[in-house]
N, C-alpha and C. Protein backbone atom coordinates (compact mmCIF):
# COMPACT_ATOMS: atom_id res chain seq x y z
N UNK A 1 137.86 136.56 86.30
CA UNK A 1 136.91 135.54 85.91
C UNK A 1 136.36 134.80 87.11
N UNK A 2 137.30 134.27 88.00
CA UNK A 2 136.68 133.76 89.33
C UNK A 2 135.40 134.74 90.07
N UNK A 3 136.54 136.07 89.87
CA UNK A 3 135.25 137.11 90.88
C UNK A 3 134.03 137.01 90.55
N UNK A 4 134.02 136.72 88.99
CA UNK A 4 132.66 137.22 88.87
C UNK A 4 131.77 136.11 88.57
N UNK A 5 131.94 134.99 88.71
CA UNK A 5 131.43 133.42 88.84
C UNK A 5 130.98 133.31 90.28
N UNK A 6 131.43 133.97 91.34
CA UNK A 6 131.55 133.68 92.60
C UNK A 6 129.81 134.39 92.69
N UNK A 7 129.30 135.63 92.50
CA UNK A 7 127.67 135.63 92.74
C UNK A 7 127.08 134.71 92.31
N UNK A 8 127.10 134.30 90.84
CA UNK A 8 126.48 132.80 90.61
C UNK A 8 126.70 131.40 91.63
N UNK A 9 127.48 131.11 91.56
CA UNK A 9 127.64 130.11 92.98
C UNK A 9 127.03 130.39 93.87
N UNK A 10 127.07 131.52 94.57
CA UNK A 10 126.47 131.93 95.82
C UNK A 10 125.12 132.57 95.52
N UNK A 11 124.48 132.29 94.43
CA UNK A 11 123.22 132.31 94.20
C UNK A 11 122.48 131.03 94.46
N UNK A 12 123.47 130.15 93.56
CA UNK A 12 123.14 128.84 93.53
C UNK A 12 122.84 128.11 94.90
N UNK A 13 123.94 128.26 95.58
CA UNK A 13 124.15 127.73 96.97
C UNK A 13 122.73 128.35 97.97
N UNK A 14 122.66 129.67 97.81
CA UNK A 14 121.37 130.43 98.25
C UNK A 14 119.88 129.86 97.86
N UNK A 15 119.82 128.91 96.74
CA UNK A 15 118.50 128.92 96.22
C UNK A 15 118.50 127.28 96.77
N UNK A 16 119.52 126.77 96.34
CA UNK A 16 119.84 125.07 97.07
C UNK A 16 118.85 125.43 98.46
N UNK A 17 119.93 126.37 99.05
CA UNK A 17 119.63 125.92 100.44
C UNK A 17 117.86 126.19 100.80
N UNK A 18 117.52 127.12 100.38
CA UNK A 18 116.05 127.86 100.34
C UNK A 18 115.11 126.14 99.77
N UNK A 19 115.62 125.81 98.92
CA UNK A 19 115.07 124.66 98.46
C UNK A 19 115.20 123.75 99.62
N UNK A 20 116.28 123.16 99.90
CA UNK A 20 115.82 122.07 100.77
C UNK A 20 115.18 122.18 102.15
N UNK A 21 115.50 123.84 102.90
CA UNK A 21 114.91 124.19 103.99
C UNK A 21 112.92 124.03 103.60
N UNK A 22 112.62 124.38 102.42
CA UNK A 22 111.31 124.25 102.00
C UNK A 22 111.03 122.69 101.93
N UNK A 23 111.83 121.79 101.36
CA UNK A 23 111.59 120.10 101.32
C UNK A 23 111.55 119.68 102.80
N UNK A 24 112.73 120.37 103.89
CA UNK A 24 112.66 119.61 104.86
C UNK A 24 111.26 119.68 105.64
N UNK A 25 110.45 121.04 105.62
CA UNK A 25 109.38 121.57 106.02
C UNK A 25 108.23 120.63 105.48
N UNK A 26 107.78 120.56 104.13
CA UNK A 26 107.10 119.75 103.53
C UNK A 26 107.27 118.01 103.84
N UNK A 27 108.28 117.49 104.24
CA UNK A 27 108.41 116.50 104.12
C UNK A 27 108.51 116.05 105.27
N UNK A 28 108.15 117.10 106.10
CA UNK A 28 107.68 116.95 107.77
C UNK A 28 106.17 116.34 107.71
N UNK A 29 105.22 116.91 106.63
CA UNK A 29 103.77 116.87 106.49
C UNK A 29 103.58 115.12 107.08
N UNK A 30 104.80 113.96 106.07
CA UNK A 30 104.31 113.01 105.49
C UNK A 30 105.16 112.43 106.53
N UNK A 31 106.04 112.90 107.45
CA UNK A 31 106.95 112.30 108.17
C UNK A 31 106.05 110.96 108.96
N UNK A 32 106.87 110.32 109.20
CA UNK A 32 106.32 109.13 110.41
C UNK A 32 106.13 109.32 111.52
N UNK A 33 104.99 109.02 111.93
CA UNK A 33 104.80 109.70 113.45
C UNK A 33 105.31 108.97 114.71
N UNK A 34 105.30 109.62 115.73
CA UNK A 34 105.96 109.07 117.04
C UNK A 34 104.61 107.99 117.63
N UNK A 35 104.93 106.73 117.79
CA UNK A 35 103.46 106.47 118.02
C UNK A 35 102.89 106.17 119.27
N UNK A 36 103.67 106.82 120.41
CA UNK A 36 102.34 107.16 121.24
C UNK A 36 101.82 108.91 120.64
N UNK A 37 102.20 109.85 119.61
CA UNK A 37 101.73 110.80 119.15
C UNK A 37 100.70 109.53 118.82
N UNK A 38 100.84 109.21 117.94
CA UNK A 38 99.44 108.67 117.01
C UNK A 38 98.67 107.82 118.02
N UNK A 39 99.29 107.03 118.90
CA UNK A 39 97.97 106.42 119.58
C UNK A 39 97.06 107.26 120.47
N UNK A 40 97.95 108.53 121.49
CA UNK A 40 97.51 109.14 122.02
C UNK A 40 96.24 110.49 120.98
N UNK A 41 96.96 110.68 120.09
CA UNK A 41 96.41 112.02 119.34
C UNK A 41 95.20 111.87 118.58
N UNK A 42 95.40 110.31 117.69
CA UNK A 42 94.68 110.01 116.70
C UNK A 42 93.22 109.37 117.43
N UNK A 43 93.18 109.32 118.75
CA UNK A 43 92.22 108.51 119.13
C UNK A 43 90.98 109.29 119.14
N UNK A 44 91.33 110.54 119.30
CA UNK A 44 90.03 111.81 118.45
C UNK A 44 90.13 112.53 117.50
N UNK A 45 91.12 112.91 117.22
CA UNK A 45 90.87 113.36 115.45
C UNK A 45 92.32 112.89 114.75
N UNK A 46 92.33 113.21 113.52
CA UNK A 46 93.80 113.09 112.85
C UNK A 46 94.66 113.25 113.89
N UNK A 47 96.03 112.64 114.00
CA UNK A 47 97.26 113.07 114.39
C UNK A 47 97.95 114.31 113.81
N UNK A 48 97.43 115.39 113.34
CA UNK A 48 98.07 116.29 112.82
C UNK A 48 99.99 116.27 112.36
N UNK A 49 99.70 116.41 111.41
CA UNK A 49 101.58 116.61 111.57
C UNK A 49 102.03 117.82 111.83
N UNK A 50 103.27 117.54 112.84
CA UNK A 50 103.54 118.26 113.56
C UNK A 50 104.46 119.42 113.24
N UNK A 51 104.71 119.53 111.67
CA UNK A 51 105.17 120.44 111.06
C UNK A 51 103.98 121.70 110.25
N UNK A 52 102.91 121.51 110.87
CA UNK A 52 101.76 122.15 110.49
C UNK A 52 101.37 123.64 111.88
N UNK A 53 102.11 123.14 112.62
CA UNK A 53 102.49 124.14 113.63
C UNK A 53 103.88 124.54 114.00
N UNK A 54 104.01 125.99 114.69
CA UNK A 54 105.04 126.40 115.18
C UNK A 54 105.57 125.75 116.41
N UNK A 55 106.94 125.48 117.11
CA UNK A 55 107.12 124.92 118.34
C UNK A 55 106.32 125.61 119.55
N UNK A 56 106.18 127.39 119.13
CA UNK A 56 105.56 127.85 120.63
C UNK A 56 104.09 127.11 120.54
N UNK A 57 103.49 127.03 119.08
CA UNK A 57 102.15 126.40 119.31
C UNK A 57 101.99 124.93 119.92
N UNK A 58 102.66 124.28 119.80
CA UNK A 58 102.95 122.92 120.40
C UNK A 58 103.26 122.70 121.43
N UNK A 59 103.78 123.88 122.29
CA UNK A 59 104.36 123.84 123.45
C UNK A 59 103.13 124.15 124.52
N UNK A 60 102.46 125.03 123.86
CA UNK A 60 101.35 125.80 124.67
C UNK A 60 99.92 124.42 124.78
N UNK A 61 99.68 123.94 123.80
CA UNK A 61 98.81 122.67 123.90
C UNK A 61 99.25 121.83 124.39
N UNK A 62 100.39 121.19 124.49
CA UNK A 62 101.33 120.52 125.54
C UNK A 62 101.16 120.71 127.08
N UNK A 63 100.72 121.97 127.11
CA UNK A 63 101.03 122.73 128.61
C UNK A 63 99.34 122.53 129.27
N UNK A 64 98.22 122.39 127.98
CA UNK A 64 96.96 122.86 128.54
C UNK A 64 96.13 121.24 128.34
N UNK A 65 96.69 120.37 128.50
CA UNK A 65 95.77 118.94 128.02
C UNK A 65 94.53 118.90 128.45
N UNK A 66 94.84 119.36 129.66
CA UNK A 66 93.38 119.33 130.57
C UNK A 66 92.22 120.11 129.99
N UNK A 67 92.56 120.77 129.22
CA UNK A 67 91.31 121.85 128.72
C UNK A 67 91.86 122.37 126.94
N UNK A 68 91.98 121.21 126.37
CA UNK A 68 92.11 120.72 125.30
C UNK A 68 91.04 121.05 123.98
N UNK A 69 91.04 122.42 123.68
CA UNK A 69 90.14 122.42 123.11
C UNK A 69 88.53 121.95 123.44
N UNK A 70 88.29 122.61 125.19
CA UNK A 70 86.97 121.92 125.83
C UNK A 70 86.74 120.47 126.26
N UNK A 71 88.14 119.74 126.02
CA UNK A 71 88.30 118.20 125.96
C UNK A 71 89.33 118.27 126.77
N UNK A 72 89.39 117.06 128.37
CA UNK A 72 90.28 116.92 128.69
C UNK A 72 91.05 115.59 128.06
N UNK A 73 92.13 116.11 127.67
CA UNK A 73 92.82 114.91 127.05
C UNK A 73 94.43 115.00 127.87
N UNK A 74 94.40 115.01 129.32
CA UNK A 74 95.35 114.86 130.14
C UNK A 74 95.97 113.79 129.81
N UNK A 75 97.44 113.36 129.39
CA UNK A 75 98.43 112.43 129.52
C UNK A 75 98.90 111.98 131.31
N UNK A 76 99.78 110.81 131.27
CA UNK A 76 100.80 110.63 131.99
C UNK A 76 102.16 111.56 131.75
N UNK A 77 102.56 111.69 132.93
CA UNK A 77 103.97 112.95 132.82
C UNK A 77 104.49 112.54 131.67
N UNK A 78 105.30 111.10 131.26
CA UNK A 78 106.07 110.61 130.64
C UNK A 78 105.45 111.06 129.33
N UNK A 79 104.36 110.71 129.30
CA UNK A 79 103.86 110.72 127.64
C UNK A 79 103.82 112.09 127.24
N UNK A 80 103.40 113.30 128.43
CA UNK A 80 103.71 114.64 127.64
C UNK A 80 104.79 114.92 127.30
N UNK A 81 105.89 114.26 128.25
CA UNK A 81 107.36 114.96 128.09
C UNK A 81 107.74 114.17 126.26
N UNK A 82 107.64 113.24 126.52
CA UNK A 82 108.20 112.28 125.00
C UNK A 82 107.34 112.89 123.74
N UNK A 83 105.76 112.90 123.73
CA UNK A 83 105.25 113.86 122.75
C UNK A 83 105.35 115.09 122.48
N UNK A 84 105.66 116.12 123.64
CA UNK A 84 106.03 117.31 123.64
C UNK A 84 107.21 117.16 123.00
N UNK A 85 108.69 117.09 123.36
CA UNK A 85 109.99 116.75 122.95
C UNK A 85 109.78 116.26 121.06
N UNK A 86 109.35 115.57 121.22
CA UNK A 86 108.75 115.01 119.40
C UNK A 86 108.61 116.26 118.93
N UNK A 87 107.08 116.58 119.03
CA UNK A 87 106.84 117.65 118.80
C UNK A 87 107.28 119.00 118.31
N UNK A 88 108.37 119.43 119.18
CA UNK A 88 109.10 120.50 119.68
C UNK A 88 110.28 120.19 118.20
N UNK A 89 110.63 118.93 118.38
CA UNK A 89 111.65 118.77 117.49
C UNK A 89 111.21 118.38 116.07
N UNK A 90 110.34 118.38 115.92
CA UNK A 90 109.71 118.34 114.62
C UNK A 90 108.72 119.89 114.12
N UNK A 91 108.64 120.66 115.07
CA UNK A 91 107.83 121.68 114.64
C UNK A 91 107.50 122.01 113.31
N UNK A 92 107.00 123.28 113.02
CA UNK A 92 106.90 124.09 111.58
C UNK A 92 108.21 124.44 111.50
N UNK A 93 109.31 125.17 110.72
CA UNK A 93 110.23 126.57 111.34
C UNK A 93 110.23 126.88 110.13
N UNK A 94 109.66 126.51 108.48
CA UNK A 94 109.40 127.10 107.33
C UNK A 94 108.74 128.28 107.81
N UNK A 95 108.73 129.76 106.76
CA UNK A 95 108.14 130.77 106.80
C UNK A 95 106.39 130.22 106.72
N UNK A 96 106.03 129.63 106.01
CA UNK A 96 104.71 129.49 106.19
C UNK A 96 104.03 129.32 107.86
N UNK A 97 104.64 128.15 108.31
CA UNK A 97 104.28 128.26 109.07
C UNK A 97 104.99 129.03 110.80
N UNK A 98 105.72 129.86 110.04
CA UNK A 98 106.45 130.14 111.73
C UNK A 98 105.50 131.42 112.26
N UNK A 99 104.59 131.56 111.93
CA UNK A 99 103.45 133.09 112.72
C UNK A 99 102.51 132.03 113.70
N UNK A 100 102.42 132.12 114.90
CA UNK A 100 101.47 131.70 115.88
C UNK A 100 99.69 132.04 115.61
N UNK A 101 99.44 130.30 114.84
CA UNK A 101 97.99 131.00 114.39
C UNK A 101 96.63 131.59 115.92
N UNK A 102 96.09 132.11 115.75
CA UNK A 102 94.98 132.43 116.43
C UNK A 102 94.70 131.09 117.47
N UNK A 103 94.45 131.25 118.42
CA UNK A 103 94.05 129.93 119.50
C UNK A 103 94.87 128.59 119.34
N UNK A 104 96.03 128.84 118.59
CA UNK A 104 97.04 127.65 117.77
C UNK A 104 96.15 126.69 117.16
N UNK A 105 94.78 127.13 116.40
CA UNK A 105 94.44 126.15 115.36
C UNK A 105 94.94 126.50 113.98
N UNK A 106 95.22 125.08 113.54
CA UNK A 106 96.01 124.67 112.54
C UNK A 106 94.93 125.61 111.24
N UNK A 107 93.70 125.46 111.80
CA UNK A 107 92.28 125.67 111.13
C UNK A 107 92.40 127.34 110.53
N UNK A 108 93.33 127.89 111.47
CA UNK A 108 93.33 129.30 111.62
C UNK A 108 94.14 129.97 111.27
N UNK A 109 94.99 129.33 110.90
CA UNK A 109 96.61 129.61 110.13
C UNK A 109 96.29 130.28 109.04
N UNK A 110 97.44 131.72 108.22
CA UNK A 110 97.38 132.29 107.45
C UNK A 110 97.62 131.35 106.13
N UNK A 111 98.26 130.20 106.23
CA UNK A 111 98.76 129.66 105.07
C UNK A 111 97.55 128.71 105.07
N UNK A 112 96.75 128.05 105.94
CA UNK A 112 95.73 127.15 106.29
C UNK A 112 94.11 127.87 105.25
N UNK A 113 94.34 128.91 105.90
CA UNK A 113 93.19 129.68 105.70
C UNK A 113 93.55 130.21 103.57
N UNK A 114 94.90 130.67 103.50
CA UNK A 114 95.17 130.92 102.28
C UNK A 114 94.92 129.67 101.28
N UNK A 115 95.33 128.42 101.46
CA UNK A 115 95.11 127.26 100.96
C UNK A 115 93.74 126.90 100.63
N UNK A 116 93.05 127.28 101.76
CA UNK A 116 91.27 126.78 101.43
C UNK A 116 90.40 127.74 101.39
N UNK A 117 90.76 129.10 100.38
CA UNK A 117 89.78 130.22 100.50
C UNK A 117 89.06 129.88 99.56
N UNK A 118 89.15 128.95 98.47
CA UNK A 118 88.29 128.48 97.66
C UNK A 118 86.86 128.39 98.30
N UNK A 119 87.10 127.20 99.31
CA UNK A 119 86.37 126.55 99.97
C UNK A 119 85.13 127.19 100.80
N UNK A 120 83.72 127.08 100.01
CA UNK A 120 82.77 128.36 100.78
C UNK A 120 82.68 128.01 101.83
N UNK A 121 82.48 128.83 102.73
CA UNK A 121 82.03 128.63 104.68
C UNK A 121 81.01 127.73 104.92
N UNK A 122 79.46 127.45 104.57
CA UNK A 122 78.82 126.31 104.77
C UNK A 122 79.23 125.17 104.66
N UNK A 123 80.87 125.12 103.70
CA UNK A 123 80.70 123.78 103.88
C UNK A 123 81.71 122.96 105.19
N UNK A 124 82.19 124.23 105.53
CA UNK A 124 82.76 123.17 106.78
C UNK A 124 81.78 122.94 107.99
N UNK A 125 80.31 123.43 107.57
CA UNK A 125 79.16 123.11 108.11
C UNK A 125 78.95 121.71 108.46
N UNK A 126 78.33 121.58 107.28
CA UNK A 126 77.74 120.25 106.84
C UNK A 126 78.14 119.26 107.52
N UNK A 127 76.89 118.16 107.48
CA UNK A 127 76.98 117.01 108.41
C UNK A 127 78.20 116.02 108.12
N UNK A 128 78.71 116.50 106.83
CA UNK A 128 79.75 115.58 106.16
C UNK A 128 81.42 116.10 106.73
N UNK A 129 81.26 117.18 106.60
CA UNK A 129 82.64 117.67 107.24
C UNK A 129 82.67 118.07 108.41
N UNK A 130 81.61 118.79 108.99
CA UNK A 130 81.76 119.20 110.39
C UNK A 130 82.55 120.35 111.10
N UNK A 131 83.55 120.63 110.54
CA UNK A 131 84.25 121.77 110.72
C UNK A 131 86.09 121.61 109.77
N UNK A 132 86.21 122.80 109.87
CA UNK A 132 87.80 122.86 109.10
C UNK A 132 88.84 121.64 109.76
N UNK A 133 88.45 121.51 110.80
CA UNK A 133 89.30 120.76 111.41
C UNK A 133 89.51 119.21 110.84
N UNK A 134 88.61 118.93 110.61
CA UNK A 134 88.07 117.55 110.11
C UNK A 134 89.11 117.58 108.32
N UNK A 135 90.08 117.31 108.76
CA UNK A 135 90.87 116.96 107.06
C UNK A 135 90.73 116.08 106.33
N UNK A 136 90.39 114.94 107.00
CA UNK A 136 90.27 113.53 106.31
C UNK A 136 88.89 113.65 105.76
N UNK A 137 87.57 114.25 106.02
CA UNK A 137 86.60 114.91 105.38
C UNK A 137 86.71 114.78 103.95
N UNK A 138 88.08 115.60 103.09
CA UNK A 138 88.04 115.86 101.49
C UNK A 138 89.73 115.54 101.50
N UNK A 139 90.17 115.35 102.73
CA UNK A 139 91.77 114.79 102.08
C UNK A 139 92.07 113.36 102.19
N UNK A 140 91.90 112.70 101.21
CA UNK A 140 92.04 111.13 101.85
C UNK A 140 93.02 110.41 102.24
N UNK A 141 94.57 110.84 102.25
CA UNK A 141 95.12 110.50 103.10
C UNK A 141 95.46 111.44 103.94
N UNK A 142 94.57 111.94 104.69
CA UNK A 142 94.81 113.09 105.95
C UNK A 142 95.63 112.47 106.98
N UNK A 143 95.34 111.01 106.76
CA UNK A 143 96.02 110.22 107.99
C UNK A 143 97.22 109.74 107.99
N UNK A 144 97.78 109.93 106.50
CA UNK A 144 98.77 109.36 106.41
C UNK A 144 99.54 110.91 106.95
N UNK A 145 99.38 111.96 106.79
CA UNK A 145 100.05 112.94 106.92
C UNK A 145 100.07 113.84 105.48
N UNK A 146 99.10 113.24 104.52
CA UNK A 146 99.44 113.74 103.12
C UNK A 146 97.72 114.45 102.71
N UNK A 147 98.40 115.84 102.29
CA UNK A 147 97.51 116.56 102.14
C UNK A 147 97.47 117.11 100.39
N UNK A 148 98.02 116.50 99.41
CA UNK A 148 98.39 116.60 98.00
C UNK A 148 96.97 116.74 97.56
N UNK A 149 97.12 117.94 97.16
CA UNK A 149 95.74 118.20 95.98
C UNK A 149 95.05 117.21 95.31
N UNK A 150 95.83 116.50 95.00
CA UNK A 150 95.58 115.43 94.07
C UNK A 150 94.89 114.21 94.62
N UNK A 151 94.96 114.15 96.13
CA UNK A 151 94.22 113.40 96.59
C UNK A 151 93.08 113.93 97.59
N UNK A 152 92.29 115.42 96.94
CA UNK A 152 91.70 115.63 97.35
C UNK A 152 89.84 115.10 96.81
N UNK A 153 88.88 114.92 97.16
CA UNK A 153 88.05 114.51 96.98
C UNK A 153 86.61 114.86 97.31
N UNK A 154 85.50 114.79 96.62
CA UNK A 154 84.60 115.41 97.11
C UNK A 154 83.66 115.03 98.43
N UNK A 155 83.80 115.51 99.53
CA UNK A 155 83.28 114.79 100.51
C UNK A 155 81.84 113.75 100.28
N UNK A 156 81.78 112.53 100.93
CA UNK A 156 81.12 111.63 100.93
C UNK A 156 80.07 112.12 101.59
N UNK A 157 78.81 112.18 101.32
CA UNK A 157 77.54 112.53 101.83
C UNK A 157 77.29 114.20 101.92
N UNK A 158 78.00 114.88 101.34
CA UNK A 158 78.23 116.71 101.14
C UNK A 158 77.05 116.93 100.31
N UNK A 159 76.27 118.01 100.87
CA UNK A 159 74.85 118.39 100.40
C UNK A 159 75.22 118.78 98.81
N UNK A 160 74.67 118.15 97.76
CA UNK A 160 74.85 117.96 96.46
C UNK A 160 74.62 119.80 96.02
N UNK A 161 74.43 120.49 96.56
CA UNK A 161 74.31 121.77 95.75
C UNK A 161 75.52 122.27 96.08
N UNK A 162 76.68 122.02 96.92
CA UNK A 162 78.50 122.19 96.51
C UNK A 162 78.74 121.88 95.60
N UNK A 163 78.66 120.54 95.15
CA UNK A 163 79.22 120.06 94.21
C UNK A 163 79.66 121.12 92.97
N UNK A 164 78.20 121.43 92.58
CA UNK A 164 78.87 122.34 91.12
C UNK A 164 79.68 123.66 91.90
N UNK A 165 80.22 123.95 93.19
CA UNK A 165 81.29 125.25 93.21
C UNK A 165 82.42 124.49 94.20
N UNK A 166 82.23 123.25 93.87
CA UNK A 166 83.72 122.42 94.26
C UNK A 166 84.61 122.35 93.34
N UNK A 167 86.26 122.69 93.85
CA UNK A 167 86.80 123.34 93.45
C UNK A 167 87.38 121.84 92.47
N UNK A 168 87.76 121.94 91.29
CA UNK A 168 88.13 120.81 90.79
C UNK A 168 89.85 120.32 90.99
């Protein structure tokens, strides 16, 4: 009777753990940020959370400030080492995100890109969104770190002929 109780348990224990390794990942999204991350990061776009990338991707933008996405956004030593280190220790390491997206944009990610295939290509055009990158665009608390469907929204000033193939 024990023997055969023992796969159930160790199913159980297997799906637990799968579960909270998935919560700890997710609940990286909404985590609190380090705040020279946010003073330094947020001063041009969202602070991204830093569970939206892999550690090698974080490490490698860490390494290139100076040419930052065409932007030099060079730190002081101190501030790379303490945001990097953050960073590093907060990474992705869920399956979603552990594949190194394309140029390490978040924009470019298989799970990024799977999430918003709804979403037709002109509209990360538009004068309202500007590009994929731009989250706070249709997520309104992009800034908090929270990207919940539910607080998604139809961009403010978005050329009115989306509307009817926005996704509800």
């Amino acid at each position: 009777m024990k023997h055969s109780s023992l796969p159930s348990f160790a199913l159980a224990a297997l799906l637990l753990t799968c579960g909270v390794a998935a919560q700890a990942d997710a609940g990286r999204a909404s985590m609190p940020l380090l705040p020279k991350y946010q003073q330094e990061c947020a001063a041009c776009h969202i602070a991204y959370p830093p569970g939206m990338l892999p550690a090698a991707s974080w490490r490698r933008l860490m390494g290139s400030l100076d040419k930052h996405y065409g932007t030099d956004a060079s730190l002081d030593e101190a501030g790379v080492r303490d945001i990097a280190n953050w960073l590093q220790a907060n990474a992705g390491t869920y399956k979603r995100v552990s594949e190194e997206p394309p140029q390490d944009r978040i924009s470019r990610s298989a799970w990024f890109v799977r999430k918003h295939r709804e979403v037709e290509p002109a509209i990360w055009q538009q004068a309202a969104v500007k590009s994929a990158a731009n989250c706070a665009a249709c997520h309104t608390r992009a800034d908090q770190g929270s990207f919940r469907e539910s607080e998604i929204t139809f961009p403010q000033g978005l050329d009115a002929r989306f509307r009817r193939t926005w996704p509800d």
